[in-house]
Protein backbone atom coordinates (compact mmCIF):
# COMPACT_ATOMS: atom_id res chain seq x y z
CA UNK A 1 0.00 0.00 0.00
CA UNK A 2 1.09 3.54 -1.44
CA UNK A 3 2.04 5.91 1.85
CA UNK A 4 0.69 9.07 2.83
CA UNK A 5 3.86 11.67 3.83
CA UNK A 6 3.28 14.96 5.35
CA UNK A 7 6.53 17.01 4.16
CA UNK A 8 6.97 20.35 5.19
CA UNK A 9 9.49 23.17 6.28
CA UNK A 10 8.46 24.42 9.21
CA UNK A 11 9.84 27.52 11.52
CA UNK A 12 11.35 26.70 14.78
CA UNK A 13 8.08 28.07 16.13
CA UNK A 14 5.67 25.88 14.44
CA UNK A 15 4.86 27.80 11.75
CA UNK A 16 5.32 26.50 8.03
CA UNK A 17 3.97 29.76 6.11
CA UNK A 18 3.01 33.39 7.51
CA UNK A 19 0.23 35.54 8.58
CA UNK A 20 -0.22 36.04 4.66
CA UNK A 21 1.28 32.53 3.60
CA UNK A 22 4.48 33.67 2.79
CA UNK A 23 7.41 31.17 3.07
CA UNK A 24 10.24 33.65 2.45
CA UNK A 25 11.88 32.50 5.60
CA UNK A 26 12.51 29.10 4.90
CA UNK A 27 16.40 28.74 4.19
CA UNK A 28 17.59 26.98 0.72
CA UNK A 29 20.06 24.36 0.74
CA UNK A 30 21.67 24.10 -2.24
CA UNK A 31 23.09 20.81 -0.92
CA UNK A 32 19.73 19.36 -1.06
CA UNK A 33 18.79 16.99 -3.65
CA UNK A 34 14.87 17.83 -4.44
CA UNK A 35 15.28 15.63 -7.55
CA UNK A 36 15.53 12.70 -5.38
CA UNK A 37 12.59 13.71 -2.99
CA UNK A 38 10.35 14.45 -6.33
CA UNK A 39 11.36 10.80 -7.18
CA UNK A 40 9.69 9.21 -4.05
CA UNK A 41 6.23 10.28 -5.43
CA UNK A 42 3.95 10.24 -8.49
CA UNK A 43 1.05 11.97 -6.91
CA UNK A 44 0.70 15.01 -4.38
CA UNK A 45 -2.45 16.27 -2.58
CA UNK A 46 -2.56 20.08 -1.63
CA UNK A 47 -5.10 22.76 -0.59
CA UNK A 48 -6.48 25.74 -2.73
CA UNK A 49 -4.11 28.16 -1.15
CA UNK A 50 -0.70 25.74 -1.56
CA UNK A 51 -1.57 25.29 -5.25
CA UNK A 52 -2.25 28.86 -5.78
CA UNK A 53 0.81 29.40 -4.16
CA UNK A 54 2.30 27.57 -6.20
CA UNK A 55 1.23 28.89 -9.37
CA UNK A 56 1.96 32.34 -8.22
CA UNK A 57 6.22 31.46 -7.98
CA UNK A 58 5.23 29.88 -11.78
CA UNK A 59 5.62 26.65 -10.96
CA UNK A 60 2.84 23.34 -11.56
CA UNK A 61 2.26 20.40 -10.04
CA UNK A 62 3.23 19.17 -13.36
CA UNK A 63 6.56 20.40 -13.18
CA UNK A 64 7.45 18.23 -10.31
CA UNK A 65 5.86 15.52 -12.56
CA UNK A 66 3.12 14.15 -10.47
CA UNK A 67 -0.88 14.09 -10.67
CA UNK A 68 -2.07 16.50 -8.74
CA UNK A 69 -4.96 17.00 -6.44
CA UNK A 70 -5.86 19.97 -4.88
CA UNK A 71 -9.12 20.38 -2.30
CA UNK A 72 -11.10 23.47 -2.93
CA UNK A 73 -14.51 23.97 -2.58
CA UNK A 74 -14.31 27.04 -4.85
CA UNK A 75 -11.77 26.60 -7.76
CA UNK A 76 -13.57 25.16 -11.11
CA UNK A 77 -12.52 22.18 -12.57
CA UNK A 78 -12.31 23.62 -16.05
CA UNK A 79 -10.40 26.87 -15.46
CA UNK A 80 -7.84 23.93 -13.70
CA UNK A 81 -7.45 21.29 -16.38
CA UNK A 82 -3.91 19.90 -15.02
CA UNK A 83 -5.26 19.08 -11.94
CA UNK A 84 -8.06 16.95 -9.92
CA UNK A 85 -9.91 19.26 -8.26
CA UNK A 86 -11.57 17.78 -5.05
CA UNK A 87 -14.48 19.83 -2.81
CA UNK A 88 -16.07 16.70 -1.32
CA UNK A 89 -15.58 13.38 -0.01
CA UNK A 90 -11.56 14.00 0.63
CA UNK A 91 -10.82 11.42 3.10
CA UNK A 92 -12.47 8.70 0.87
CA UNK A 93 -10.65 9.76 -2.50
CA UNK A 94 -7.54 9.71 -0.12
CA UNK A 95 -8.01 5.91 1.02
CA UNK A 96 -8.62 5.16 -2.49
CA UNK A 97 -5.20 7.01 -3.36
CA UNK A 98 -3.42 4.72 -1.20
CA UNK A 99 -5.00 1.08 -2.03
CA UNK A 100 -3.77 1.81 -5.85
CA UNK A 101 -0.39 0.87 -7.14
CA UNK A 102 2.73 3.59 -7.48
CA UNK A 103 5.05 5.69 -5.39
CA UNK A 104 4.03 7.59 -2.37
CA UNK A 105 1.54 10.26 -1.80
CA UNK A 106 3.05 13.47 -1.07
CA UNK A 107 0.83 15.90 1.27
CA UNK A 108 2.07 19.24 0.14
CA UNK A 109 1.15 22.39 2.50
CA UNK A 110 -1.97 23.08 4.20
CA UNK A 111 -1.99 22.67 8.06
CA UNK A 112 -5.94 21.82 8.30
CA UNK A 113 -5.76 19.54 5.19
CA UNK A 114 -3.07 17.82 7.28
CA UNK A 115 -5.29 17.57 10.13
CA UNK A 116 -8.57 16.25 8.57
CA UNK A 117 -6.29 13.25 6.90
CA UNK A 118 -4.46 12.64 9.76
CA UNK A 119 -7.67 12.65 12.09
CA UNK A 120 -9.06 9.90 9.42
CA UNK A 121 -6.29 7.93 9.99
CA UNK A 122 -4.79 8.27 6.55
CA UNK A 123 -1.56 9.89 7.35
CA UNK A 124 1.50 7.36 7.59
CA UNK A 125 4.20 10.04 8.17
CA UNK A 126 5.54 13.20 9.15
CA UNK A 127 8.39 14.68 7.79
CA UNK A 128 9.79 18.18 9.15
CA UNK A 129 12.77 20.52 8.14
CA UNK A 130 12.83 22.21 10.87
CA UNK A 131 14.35 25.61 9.47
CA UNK A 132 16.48 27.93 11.81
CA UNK A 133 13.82 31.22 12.12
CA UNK A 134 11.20 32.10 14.78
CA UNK A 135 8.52 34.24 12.21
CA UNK A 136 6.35 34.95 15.25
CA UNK A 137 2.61 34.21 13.44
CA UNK A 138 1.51 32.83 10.66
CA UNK A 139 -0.26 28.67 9.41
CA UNK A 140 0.38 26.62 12.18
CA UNK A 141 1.71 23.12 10.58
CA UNK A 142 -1.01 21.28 12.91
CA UNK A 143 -4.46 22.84 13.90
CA UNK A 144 -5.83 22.41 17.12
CA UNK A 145 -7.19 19.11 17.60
CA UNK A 146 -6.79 15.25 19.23
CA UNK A 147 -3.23 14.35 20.26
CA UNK A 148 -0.90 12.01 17.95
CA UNK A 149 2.30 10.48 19.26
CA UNK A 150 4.87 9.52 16.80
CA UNK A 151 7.42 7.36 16.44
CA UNK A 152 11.15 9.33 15.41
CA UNK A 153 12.44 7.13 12.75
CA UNK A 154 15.25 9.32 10.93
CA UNK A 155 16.88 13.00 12.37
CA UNK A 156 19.21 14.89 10.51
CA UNK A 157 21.15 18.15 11.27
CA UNK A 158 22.42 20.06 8.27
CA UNK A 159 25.08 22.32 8.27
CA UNK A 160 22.82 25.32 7.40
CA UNK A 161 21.36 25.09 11.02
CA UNK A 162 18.20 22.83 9.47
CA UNK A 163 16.93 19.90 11.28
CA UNK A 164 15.14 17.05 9.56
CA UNK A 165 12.73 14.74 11.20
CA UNK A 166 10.83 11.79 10.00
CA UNK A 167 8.08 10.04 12.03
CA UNK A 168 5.67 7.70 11.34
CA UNK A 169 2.13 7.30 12.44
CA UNK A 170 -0.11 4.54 13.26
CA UNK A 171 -4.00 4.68 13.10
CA UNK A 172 -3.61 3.56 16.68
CA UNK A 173 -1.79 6.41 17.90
CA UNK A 174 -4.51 8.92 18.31
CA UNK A 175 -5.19 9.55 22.36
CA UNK A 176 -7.20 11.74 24.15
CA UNK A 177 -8.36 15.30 22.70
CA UNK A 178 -6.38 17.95 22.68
């Protein structure tokens, strides 16, 4: 079964955009290999505002070479043909996602698109670069909501000051709320 992976930069704060979704503060690396990353998936999932993000720095989900769909209750399929445009039923078109062959299933962006998968259970990991920078306010990279341990399965510290963690998640870790 195809994984779901949360991966995100995030501010040392919590944060992984800005009061007005700007990510101007996350630190480049040109040691990083996004190629490789990229590679790991043939499909990513993102919210109205990542995508239009997105298109705003002129890139496409089909420049990272991936089907793409993006929730929205308000973008038109037609005036979006690259993309799958999803207002309803989320969760199930998720589940479905992940029962069909191929690479993983990148979650791109979107702190409460984050939480309404990984409050169905469909999340299998989460994987932070922690980046260097306190930016104050902005997206939290969780919502409020039920409490999820996680397991730490890889850590990395790059010279830049960034800190990459990977944990996974198991439909049986949800406890209490809150």
């Amino acid at each position: 079964m195809r994984r779901l992976r949360y991966n995100v930069a995030m501010s040392l704060d919590g944060f992984i955009a800005g009061p007005n979704g700007e990510y101007d503060w996350i630190i480049f690396d040109s040691t990083f290999d996004f190629g490789a990353l990229f590679r790991q998936f043939d499909t990513v999932v993102m919210g109205r505002r990542t995508y239009e993000t997105m298109l705003a720095a002129g890139q496409s989900p089909a420049s990272l070479g991936m089907k793409a769909f993006v929730i929205s209750a308000t973008l038109r399929t037609e005036e979006h043909p690259g993309v799958t445009i999803l207002s309803s039923g989320v969760a199930e078109a998720v589940a479905e996602m992940k029962a069909q062959p191929g690479k993983d299933i990148w979650l791109f962006g979107g702190g409460g698109l984050f939480r309404s998968l990984l409050d169905a259970g469909l999340v299998d990991s989460v994987e932070v670069a922690v980046n260097p920078v306190m930016i104050g306010s902005g997206i939290k990279v969780l919502p409020e909501g039920r409490r999820w341990p996680l397991c730490l399965t890889e850590s990395e510290a790059l010279p830049n000051g960034i800190v990459t963690m990977k944990y996974s998640v198991t439909a049986t870790s949800a406890t209490g709320s809150g």
